[in-house]
PDB file of N, CA and C in Angstrom:
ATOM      1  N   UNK A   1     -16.491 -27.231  20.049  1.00  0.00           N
ATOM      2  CA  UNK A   1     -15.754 -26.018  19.715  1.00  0.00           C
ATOM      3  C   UNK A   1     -16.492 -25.214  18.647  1.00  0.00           C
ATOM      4  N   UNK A   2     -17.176 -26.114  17.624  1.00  0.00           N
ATOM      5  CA  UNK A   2     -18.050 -25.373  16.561  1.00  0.00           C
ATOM      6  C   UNK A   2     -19.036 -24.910  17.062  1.00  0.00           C
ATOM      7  N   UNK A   3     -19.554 -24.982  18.424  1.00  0.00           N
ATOM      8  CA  UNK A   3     -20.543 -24.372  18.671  1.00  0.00           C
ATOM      9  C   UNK A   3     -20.260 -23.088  19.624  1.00  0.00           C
ATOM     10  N   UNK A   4     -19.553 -23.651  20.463  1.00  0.00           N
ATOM     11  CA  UNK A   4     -18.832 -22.090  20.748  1.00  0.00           C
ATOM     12  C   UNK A   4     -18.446 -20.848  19.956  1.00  0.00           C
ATOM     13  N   UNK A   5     -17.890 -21.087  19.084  1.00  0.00           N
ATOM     14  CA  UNK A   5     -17.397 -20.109  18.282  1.00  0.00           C
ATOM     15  C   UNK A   5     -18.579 -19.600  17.517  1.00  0.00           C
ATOM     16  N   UNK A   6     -20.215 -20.729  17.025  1.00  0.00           N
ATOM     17  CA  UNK A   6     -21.034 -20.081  16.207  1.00  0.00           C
ATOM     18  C   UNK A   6     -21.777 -18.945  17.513  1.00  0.00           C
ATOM     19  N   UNK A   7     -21.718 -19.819  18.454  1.00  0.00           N
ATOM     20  CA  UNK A   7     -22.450 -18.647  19.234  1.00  0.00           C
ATOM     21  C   UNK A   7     -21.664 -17.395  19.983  1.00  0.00           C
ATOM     22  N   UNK A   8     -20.701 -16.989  19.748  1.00  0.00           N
ATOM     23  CA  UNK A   8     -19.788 -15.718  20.174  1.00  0.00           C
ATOM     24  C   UNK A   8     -19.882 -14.633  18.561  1.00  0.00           C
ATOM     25  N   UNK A   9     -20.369 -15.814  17.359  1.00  0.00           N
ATOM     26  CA  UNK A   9     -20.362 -14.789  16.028  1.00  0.00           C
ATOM     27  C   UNK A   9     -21.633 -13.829  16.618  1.00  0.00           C
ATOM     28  N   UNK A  10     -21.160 -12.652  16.473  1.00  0.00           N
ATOM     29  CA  UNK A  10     -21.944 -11.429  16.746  1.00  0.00           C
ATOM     30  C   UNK A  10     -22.741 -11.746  14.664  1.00  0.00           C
ATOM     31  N   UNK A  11     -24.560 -11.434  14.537  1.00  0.00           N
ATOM     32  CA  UNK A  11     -24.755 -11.608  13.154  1.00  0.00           C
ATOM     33  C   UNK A  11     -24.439  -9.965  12.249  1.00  0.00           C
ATOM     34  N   UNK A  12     -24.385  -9.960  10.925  1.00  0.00           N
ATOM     35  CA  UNK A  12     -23.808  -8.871  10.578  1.00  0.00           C
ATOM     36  C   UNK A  12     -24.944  -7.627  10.567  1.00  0.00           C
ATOM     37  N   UNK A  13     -26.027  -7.744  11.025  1.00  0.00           N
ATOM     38  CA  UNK A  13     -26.319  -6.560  11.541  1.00  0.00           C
ATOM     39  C   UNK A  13     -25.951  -5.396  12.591  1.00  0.00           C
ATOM     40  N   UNK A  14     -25.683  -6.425  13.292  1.00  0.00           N
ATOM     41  CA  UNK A  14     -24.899  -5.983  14.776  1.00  0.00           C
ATOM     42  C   UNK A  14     -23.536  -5.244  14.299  1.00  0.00           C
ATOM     43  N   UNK A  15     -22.717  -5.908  14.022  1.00  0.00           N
ATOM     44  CA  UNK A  15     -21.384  -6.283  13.784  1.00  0.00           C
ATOM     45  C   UNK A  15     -21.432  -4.869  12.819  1.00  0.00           C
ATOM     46  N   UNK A  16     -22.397  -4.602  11.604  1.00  0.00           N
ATOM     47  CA  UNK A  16     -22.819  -2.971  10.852  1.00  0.00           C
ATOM     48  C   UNK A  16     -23.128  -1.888  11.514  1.00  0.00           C
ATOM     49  N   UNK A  17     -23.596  -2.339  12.803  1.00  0.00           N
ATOM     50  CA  UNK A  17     -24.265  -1.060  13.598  1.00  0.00           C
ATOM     51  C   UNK A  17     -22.850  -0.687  14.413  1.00  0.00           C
ATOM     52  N   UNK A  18     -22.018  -1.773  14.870  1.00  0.00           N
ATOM     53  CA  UNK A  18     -21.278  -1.132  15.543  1.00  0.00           C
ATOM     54  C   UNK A  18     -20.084  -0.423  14.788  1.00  0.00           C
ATOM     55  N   UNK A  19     -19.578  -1.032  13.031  1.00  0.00           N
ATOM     56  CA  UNK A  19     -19.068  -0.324  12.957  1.00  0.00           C
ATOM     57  C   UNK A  19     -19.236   0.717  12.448  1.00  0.00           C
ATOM     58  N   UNK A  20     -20.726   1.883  12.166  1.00  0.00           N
ATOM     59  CA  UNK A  20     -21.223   2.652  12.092  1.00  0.00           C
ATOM     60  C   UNK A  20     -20.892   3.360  13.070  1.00  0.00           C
ATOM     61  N   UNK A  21     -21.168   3.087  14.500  1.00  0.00           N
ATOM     62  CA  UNK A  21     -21.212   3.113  15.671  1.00  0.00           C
ATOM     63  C   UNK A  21     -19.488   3.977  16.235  1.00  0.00           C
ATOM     64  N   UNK A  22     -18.681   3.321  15.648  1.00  0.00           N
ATOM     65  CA  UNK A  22     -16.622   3.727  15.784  1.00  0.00           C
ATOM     66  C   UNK A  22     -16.616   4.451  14.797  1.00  0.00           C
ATOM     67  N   UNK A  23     -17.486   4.748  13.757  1.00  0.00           N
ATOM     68  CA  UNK A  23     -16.854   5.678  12.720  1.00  0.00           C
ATOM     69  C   UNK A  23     -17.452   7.405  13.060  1.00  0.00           C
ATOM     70  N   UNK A  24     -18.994   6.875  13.462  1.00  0.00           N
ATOM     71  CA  UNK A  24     -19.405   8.381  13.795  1.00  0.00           C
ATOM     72  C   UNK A  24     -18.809   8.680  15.437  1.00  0.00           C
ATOM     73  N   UNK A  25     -18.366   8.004  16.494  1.00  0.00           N
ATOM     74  CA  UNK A  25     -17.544   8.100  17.725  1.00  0.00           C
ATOM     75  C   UNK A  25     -16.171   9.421  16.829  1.00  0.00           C
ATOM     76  N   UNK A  26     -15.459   8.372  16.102  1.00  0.00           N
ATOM     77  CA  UNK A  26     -14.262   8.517  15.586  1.00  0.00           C
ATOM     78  C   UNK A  26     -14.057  10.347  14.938  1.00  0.00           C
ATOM     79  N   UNK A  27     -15.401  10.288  14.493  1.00  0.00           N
ATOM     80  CA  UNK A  27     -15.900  11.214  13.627  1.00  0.00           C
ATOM     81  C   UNK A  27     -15.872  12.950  14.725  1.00  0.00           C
ATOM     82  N   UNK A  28     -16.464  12.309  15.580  1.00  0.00           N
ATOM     83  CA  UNK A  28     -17.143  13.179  16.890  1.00  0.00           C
ATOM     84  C   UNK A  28     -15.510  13.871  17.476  1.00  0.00           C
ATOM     85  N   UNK A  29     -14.892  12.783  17.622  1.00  0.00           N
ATOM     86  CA  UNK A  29     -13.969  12.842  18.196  1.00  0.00           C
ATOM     87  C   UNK A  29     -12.930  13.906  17.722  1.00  0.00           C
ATOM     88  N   UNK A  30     -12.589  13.414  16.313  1.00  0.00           N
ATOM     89  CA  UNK A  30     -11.439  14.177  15.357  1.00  0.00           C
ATOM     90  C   UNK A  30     -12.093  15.659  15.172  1.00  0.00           C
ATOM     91  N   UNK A  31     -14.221  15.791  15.292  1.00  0.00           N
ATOM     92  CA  UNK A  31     -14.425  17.453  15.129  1.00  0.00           C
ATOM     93  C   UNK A  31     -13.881  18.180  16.523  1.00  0.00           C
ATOM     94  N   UNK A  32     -14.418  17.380  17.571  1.00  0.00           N
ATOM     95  CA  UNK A  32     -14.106  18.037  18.750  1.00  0.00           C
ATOM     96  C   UNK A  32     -12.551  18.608  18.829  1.00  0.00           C
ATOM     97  N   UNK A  33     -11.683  17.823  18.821  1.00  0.00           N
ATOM     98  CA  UNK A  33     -10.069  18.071  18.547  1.00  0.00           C
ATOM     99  C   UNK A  33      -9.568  18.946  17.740  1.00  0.00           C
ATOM    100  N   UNK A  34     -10.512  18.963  16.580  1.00  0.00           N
ATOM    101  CA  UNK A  34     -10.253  20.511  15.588  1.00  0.00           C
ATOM    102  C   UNK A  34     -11.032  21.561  16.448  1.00  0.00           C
ATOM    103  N   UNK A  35     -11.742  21.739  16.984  1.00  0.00           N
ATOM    104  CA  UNK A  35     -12.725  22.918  17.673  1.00  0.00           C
ATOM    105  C   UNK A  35     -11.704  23.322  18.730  1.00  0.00           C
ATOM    106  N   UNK A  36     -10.909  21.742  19.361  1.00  0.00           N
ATOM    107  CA  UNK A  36     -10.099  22.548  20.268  1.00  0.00           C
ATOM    108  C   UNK A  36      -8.757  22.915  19.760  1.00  0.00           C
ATOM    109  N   UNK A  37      -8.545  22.583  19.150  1.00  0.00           N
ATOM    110  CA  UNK A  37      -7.337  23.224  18.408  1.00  0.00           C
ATOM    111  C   UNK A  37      -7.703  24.499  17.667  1.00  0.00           C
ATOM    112  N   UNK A  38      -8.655  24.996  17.644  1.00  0.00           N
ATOM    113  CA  UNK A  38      -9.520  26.285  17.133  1.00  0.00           C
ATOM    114  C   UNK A  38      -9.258  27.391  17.918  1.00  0.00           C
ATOM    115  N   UNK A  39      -9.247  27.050  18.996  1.00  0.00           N
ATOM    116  CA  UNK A  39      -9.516  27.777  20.559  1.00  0.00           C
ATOM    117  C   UNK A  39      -8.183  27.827  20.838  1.00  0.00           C
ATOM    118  N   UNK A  40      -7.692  26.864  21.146  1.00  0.00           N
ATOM    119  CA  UNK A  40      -6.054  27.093  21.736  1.00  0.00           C
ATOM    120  C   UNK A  40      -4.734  27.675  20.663  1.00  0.00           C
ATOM    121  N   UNK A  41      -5.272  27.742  19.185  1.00  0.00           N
ATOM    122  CA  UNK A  41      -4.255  28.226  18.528  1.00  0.00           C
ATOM    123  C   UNK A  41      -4.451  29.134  17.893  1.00  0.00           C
ATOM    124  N   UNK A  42      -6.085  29.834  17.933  1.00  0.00           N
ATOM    125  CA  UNK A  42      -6.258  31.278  17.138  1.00  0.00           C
ATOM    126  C   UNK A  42      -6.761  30.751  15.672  1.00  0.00           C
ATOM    127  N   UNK A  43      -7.569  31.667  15.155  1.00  0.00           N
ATOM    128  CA  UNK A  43      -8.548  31.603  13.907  1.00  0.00           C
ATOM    129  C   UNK A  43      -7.342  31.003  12.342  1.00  0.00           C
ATOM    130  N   UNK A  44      -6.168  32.317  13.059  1.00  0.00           N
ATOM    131  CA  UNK A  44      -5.158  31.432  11.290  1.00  0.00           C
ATOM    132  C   UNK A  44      -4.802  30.491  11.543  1.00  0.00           C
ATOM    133  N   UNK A  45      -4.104  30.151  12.068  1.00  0.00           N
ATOM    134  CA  UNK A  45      -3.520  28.921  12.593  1.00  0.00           C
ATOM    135  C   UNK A  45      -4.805  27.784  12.381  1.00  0.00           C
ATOM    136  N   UNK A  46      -5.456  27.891  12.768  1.00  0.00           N
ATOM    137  CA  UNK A  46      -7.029  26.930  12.211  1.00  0.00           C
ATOM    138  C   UNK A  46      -6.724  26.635  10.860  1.00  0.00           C
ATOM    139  N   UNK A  47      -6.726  28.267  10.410  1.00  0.00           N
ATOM    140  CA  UNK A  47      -7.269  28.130   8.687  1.00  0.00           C
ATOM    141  C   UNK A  47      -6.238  27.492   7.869  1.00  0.00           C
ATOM    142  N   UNK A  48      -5.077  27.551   8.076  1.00  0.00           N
ATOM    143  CA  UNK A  48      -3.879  27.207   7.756  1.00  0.00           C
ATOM    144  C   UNK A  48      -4.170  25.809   8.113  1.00  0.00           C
ATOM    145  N   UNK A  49      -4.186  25.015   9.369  1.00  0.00           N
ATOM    146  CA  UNK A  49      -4.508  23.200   9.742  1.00  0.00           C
ATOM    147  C   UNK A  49      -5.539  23.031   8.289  1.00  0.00           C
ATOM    148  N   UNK A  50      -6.134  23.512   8.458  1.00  0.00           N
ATOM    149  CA  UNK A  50      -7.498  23.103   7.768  1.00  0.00           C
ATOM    150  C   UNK A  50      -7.281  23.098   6.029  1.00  0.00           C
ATOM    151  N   UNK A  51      -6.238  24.100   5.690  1.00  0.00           N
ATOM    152  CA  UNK A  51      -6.264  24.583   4.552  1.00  0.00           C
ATOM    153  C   UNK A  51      -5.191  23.066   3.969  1.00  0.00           C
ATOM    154  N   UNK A  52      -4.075  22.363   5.139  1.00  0.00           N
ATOM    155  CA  UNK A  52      -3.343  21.794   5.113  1.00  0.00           C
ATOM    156  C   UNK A  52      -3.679  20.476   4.833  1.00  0.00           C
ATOM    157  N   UNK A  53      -4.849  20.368   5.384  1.00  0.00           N
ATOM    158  CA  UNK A  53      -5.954  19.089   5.105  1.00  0.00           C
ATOM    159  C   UNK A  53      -6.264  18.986   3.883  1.00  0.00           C
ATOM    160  N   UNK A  54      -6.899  20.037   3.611  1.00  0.00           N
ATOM    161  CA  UNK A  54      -7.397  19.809   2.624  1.00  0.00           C
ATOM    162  C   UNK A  54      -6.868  19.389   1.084  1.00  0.00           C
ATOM    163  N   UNK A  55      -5.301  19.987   1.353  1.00  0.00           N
ATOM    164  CA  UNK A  55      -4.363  19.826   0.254  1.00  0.00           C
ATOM    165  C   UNK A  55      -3.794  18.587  -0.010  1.00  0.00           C
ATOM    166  N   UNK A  56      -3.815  18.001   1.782  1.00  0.00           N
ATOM    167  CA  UNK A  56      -3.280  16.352   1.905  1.00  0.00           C
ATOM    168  C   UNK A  56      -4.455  15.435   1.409  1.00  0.00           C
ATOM    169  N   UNK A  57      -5.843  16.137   1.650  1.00  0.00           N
ATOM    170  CA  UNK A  57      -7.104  14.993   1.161  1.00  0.00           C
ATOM    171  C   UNK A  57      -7.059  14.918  -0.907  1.00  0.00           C
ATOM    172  N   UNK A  58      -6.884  16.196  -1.151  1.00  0.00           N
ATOM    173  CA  UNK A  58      -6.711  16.386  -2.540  1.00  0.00           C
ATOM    174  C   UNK A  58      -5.917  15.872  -3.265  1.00  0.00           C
ATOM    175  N   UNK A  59      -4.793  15.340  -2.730  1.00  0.00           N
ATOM    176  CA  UNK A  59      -3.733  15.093  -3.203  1.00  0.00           C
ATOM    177  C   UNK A  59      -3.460  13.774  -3.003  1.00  0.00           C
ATOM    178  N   UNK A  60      -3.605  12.689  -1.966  1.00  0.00           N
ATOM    179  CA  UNK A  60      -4.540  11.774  -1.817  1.00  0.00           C
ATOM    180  C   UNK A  60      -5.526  11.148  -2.844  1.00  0.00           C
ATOM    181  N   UNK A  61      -6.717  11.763  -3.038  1.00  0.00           N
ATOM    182  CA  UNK A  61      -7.616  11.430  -4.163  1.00  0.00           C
ATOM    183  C   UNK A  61      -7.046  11.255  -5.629  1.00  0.00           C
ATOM    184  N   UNK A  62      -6.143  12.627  -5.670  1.00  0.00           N
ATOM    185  CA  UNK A  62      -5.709  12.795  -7.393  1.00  0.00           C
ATOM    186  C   UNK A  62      -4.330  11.969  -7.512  1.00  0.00           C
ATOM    187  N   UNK A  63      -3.512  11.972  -6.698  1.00  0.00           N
ATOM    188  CA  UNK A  63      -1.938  11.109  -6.955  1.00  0.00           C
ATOM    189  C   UNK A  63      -2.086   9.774  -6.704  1.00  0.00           C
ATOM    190  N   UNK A  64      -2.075   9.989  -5.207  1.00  0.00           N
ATOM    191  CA  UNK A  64      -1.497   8.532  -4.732  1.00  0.00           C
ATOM    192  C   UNK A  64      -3.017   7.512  -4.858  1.00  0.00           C
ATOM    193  N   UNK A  65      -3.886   7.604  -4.835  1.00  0.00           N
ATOM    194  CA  UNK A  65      -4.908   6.799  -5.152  1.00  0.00           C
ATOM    195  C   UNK A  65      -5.336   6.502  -6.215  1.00  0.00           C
ATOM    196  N   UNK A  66      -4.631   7.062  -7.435  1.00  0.00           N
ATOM    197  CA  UNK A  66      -4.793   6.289  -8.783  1.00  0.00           C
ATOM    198  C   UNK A  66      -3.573   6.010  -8.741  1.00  0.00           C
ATOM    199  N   UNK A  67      -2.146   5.898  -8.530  1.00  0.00           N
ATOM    200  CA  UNK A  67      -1.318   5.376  -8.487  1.00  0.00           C
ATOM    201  C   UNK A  67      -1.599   3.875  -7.317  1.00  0.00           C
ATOM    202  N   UNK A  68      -1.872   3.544  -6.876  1.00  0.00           N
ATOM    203  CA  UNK A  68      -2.328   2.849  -6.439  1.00  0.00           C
ATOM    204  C   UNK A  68      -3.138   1.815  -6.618  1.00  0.00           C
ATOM    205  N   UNK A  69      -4.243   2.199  -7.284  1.00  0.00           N
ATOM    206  CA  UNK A  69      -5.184   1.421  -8.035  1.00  0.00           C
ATOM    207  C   UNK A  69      -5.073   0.787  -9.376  1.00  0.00           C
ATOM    208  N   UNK A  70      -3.446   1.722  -9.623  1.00  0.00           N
ATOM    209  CA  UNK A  70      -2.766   0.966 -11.302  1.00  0.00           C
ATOM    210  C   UNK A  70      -1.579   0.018 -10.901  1.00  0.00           C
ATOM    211  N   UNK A  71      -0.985   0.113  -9.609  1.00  0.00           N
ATOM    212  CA  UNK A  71      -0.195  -1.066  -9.210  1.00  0.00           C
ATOM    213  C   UNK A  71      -1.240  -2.105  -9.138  1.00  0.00           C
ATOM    214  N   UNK A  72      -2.404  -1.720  -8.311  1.00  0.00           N
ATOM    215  CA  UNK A  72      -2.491  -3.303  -8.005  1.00  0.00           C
ATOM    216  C   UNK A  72      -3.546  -4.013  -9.484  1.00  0.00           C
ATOM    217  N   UNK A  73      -3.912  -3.187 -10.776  1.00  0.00           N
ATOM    218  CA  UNK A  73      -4.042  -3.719 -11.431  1.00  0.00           C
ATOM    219  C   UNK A  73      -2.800  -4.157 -12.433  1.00  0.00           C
ATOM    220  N   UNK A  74      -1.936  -3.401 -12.410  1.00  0.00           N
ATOM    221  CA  UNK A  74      -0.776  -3.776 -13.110  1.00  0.00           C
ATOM    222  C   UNK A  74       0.037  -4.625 -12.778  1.00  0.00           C
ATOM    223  N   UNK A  75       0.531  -4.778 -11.571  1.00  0.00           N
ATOM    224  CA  UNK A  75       2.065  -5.429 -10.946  1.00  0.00           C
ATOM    225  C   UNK A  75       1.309  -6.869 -10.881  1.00  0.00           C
ATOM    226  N   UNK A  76       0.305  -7.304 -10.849  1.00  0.00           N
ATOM    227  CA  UNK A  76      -0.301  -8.917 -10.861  1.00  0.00           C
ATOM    228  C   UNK A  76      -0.188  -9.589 -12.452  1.00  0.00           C
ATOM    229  N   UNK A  77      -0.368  -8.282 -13.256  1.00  0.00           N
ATOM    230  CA  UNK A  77      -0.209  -8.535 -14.821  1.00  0.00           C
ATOM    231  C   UNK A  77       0.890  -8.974 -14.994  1.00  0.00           C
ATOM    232  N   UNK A  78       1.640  -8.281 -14.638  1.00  0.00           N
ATOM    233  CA  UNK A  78       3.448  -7.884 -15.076  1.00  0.00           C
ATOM    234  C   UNK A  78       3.912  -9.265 -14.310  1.00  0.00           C
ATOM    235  N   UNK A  79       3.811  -9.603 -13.212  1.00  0.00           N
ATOM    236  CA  UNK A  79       3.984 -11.031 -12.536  1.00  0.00           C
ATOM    237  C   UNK A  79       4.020 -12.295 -13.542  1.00  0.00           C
ATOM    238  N   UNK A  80       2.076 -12.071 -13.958  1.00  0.00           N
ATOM    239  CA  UNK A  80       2.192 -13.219 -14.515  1.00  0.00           C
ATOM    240  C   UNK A  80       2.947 -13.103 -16.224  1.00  0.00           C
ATOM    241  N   UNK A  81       3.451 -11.850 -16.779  1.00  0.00           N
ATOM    242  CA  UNK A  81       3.339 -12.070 -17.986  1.00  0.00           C
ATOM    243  C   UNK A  81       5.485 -12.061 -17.151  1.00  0.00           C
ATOM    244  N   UNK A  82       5.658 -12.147 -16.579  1.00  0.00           N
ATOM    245  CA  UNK A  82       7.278 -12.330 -16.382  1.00  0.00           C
ATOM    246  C   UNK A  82       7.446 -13.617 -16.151  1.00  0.00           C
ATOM    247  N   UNK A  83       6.258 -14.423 -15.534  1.00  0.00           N
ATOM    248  CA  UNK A  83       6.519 -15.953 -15.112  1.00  0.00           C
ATOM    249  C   UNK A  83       6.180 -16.967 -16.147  1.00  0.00           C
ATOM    250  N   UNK A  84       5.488 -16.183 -17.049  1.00  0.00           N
ATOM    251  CA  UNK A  84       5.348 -16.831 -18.475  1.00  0.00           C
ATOM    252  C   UNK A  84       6.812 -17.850 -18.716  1.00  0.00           C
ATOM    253  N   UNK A  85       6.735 -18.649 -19.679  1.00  0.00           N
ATOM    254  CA  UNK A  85       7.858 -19.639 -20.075  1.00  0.00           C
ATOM    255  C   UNK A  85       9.005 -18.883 -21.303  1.00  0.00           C
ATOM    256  N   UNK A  86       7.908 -18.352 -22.408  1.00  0.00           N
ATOM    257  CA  UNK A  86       8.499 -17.667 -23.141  1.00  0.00           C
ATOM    258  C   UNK A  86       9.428 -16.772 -22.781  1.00  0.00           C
ATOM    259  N   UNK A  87       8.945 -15.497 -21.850  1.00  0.00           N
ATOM    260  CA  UNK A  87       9.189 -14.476 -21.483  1.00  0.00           C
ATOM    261  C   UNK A  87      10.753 -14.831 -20.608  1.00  0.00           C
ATOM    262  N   UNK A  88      10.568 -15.583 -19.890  1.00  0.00           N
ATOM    263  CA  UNK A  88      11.667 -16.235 -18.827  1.00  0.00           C
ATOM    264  C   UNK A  88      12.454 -16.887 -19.829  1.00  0.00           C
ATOM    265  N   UNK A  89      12.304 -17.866 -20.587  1.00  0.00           N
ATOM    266  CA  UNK A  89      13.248 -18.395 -21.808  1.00  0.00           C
ATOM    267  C   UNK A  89      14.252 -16.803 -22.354  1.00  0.00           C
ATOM    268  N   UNK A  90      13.772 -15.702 -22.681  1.00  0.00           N
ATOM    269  CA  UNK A  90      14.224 -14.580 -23.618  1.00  0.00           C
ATOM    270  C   UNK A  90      15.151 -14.188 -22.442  1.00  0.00           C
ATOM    271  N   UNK A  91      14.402 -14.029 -20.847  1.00  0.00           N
ATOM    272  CA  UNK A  91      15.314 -13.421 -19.716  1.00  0.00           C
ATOM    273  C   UNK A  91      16.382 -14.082 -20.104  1.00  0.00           C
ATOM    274  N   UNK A  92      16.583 -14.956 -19.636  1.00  0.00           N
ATOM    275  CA  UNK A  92      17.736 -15.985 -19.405  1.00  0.00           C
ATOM    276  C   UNK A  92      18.570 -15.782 -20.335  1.00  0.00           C
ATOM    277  N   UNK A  93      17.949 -15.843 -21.758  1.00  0.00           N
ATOM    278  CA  UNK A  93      19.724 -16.117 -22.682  1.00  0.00           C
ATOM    279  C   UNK A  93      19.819 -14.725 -22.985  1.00  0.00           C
ATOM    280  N   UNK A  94      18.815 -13.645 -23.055  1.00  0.00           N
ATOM    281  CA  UNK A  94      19.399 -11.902 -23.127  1.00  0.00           C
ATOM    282  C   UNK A  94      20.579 -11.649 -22.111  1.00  0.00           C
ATOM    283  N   UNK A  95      19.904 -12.098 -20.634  1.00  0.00           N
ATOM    284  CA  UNK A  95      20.741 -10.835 -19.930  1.00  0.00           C
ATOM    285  C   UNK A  95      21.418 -11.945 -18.371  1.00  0.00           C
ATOM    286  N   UNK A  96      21.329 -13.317 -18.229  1.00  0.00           N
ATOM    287  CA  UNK A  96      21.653 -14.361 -16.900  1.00  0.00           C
ATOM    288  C   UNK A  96      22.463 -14.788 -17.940  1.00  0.00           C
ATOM    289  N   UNK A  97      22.171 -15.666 -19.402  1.00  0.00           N
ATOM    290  CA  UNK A  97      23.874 -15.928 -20.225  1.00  0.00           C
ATOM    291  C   UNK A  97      24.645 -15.242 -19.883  1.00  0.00           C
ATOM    292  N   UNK A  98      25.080 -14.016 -20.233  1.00  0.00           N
ATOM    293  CA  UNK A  98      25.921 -13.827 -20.662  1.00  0.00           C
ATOM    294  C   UNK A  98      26.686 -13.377 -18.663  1.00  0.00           C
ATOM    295  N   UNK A  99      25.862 -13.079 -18.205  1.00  0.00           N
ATOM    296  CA  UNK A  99      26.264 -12.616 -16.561  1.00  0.00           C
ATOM    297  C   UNK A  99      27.081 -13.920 -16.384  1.00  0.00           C
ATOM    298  N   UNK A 100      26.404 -15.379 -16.716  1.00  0.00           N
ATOM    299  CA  UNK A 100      27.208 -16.051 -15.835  1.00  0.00           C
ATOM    300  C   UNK A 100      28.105 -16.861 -16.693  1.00  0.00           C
ATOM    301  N   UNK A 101      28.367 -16.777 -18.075  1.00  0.00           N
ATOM    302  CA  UNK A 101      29.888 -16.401 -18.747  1.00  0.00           C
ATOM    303  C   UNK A 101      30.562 -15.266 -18.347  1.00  0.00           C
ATOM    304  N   UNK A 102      29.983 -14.498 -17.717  1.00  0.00           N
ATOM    305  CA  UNK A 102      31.086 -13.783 -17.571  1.00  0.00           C
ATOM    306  C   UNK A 102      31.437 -13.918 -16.299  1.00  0.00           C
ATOM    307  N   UNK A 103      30.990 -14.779 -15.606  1.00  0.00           N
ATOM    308  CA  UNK A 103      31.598 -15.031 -14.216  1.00  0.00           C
ATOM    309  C   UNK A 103      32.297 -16.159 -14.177  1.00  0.00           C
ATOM    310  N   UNK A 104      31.899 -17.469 -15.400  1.00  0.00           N
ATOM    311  CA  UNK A 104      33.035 -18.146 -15.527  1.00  0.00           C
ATOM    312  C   UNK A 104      34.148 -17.663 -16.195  1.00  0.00           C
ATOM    313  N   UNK A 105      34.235 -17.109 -17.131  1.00  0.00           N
ATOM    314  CA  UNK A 105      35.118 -16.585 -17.709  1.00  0.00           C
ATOM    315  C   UNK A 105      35.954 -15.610 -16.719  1.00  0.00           C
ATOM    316  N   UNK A 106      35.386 -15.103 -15.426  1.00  0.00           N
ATOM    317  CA  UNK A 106      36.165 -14.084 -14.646  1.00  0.00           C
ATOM    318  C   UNK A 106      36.546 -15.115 -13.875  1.00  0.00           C
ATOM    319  N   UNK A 107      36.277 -16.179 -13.180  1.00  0.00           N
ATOM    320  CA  UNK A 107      36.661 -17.054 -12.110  1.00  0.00           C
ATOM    321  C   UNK A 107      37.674 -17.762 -12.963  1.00  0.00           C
ATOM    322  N   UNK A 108      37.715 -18.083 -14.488  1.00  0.00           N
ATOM    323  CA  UNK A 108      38.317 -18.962 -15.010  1.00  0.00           C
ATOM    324  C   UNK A 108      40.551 -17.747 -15.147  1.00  0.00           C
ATOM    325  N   UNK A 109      39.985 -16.662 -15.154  1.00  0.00           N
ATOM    326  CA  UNK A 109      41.192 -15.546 -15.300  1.00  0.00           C
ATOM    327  C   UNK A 109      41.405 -15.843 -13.894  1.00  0.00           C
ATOM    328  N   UNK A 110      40.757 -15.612 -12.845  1.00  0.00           N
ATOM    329  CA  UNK A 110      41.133 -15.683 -11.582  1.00  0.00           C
ATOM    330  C   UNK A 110      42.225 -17.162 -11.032  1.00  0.00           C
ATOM    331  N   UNK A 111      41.624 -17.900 -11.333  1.00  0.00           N
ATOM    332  CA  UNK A 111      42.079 -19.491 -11.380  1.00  0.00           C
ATOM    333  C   UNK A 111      43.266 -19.508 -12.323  1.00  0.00           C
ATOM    334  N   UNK A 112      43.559 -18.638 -13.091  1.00  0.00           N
ATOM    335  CA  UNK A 112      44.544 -18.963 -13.949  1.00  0.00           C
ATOM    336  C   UNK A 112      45.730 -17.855 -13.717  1.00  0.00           C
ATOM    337  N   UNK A 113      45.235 -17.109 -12.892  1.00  0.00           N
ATOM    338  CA  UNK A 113      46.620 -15.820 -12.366  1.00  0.00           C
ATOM    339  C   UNK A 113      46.886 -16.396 -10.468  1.00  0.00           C
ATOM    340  N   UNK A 114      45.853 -17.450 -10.533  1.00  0.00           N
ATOM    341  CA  UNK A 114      46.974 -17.723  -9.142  1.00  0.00           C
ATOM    342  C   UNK A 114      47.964 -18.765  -9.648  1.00  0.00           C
TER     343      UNK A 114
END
C-alpha cells in the first residue's frame, strides 16, 4: 500500500506547475467574463462592476484582513490566558458562586412554597 500511494505522489514541481497552471486558467477565465459583461451591459455599467470591485478588494485588504489576522493572533492568547488556573479560580468565585447560590437559594424558595 506504501508503495502505491508513493508512486501516485505527483513530486512538488509538478504539483507547482499545475497549480500555477488553475490560477492563470482561473485568471483567463474571470478576464474573459468581465470583457463579456463589457459588451452585453454597456461601458457604465462596466465602470460601476469594476468600480464595485474595487471597493470590495479595498475594503478586504484594510478591514476585514487585519481584523482577521488579530483574531487569530489574539483569540489563541485569550484561550490560553482563560484556561489558566488562576484566572478560572477568580471566574468561578466572581461570577459561577454566586449564580449557583442563587439557584440554590431559588430552588430552595421553590421547595419551600410547594
Amino acid at each position: 500500500l506504501a508503495r502505491v500511494k508513493r508512486a501516485c505522489t505527483l513530486p512538488p514541481r509538478v504539483r507547482l506547475v499545475i497549480a500555477w497552471l488553475l490560477m492563470w486558467g482561473l485568471f483567463a477565465v474571470l478576464s474573459m467574463l468581465a470583457v463579456v459583461y463589457s459588451v452585453v451591459f454597456g461601458h457604465e455599467t462596466t465602470k460601476l462592476m469594476l468600480f464595485s470591485w474595487s471597493i470590495a478588494c479595498a475594503q478586504t485588504f484594510t478591514f476585514e484582513e487585519p481584523i482577521m489576522i488579530a483574531m487569530s493572533i489574539l483569540l489563541p492568547w485569550l484561550g490560553e490566558q482563560l484556561t489558566s488556573n488562576v484566572l478560572v479560580g477568580r471566574i468561578v468565585t466572581k461570577f459561577v458562586s454566586p449564580v449557583v447560590s442563587g439557584c440554590y437559594t431559588l430552588a430552595g424558595w421553590f421547595s419551600a412554597a410547594q
